[in-house]
Protein backbone atom coordinates (compact mmCIF):
# COMPACT_ATOMS: atom_id res chain seq x y z
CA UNK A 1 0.00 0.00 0.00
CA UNK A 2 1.22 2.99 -1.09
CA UNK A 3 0.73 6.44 1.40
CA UNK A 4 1.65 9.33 -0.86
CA UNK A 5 -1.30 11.68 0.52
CA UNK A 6 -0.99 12.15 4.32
CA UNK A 7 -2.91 15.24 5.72
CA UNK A 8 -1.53 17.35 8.60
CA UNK A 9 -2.75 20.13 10.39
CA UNK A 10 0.43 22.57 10.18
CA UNK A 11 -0.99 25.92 11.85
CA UNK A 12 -3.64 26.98 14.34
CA UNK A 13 -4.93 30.64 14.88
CA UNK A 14 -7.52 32.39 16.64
CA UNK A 15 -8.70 35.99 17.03
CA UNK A 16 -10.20 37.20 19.93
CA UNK A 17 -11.66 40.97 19.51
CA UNK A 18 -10.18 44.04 21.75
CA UNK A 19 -13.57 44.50 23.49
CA UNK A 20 -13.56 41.20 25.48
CA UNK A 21 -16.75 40.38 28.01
CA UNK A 22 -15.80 38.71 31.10
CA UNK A 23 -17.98 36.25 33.13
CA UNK A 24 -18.20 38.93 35.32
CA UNK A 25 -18.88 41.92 32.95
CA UNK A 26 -21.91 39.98 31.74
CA UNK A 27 -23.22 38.97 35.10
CA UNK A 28 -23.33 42.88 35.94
CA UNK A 29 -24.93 43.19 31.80
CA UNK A 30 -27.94 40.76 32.69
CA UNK A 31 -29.50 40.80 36.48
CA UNK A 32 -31.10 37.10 36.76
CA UNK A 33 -31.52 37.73 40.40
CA UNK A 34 -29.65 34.49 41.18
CA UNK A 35 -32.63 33.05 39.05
CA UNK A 36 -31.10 29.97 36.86
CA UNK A 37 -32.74 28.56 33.95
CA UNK A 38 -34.49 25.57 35.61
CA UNK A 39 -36.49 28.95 36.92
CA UNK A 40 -37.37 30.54 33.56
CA UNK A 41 -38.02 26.78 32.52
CA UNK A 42 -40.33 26.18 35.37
CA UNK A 43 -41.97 29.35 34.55
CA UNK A 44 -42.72 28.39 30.72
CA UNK A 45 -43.96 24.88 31.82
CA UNK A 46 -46.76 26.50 34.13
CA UNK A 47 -47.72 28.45 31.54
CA UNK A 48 -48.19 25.51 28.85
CA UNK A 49 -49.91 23.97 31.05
CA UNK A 50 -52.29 26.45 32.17
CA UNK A 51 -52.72 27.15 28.54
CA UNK A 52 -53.23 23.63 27.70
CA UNK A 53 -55.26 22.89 30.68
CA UNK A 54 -53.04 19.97 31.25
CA UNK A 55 -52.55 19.14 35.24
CA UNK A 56 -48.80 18.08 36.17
CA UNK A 57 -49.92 14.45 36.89
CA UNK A 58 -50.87 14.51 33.10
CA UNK A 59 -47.49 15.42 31.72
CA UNK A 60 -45.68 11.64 30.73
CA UNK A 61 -41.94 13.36 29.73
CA UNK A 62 -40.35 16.56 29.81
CA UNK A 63 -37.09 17.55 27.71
CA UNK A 64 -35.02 20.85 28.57
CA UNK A 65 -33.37 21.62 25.97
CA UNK A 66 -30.19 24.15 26.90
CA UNK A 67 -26.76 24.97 26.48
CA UNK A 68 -26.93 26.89 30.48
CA UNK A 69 -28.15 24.24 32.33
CA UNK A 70 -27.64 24.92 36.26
CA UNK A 71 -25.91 21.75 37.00
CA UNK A 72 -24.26 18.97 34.89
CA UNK A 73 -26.13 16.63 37.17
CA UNK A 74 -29.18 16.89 38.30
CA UNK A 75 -30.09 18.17 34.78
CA UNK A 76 -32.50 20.86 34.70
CA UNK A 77 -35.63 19.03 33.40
CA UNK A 78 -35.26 17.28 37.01
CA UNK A 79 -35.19 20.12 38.56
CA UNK A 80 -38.17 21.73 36.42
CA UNK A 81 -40.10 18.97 37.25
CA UNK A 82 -39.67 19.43 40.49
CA UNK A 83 -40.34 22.65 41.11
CA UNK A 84 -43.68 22.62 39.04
CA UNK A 85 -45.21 19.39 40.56
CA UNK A 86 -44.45 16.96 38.10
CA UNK A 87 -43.39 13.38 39.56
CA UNK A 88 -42.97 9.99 38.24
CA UNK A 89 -41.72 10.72 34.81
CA UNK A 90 -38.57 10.46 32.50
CA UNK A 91 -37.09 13.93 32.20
CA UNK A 92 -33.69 15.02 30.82
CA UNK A 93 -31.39 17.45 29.15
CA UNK A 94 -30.39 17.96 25.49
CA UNK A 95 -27.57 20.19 25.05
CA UNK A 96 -25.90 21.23 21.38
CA UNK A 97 -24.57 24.50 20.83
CA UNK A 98 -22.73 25.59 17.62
CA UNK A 99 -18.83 25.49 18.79
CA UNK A 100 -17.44 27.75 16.66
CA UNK A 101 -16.47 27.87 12.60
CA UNK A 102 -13.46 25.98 11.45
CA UNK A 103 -12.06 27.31 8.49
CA UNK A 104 -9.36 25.03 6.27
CA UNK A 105 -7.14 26.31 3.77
């Protein structure tokens, strides 16, 4: 067998702009009042259910899907569940989030 071709990555770069946000720059930027997103999540459930006229003991699987979850484990749906009254179901987390552009030349 004959390996002529071989690929190779021979250079990485990055840019980074001047302006640069910190973790805490953006904390002072958005005021969550120590509000995480299981809250917000929580908050949407009641309200699709109250629209739906669905009761919690109704609701057979609930999916958060996030890229802030509060905790790696328990994932957020847990939590959401929990805080809205919904027991005895599968819930869980999907997280994706576009990690960047990778441009070959």
């Amino acid at each position: 067998m004959n390996i002529s071709n071989r690929a190779a990555i021979t250079a990485v770069h990055g840019y980074v702009p001047p302006d640069v946000l910190t973790n805490a720059d953006l904390a002072r930027m958005v005021n969550g009042q120590g509000l995480g997103t299981s809250h917000m999540g929580a908050e949407a459930v009641r309200g699709l259910l109250t629209k739906t006229n669905t009761s919690p003991e109704d609701v057979e699987l609930l999916i958060c899907a996030t890229t802030t979850p509060d905790f790696v484990h328990p994932c957020t749906a847990n939590l959401i569940c929990d805080m809205v009254g919904i027991r005895n179901i599968g819930s869980f987390d999907v997280q994706a989030a576009c990690s960047g552009f990778l441009y070959a030349l």
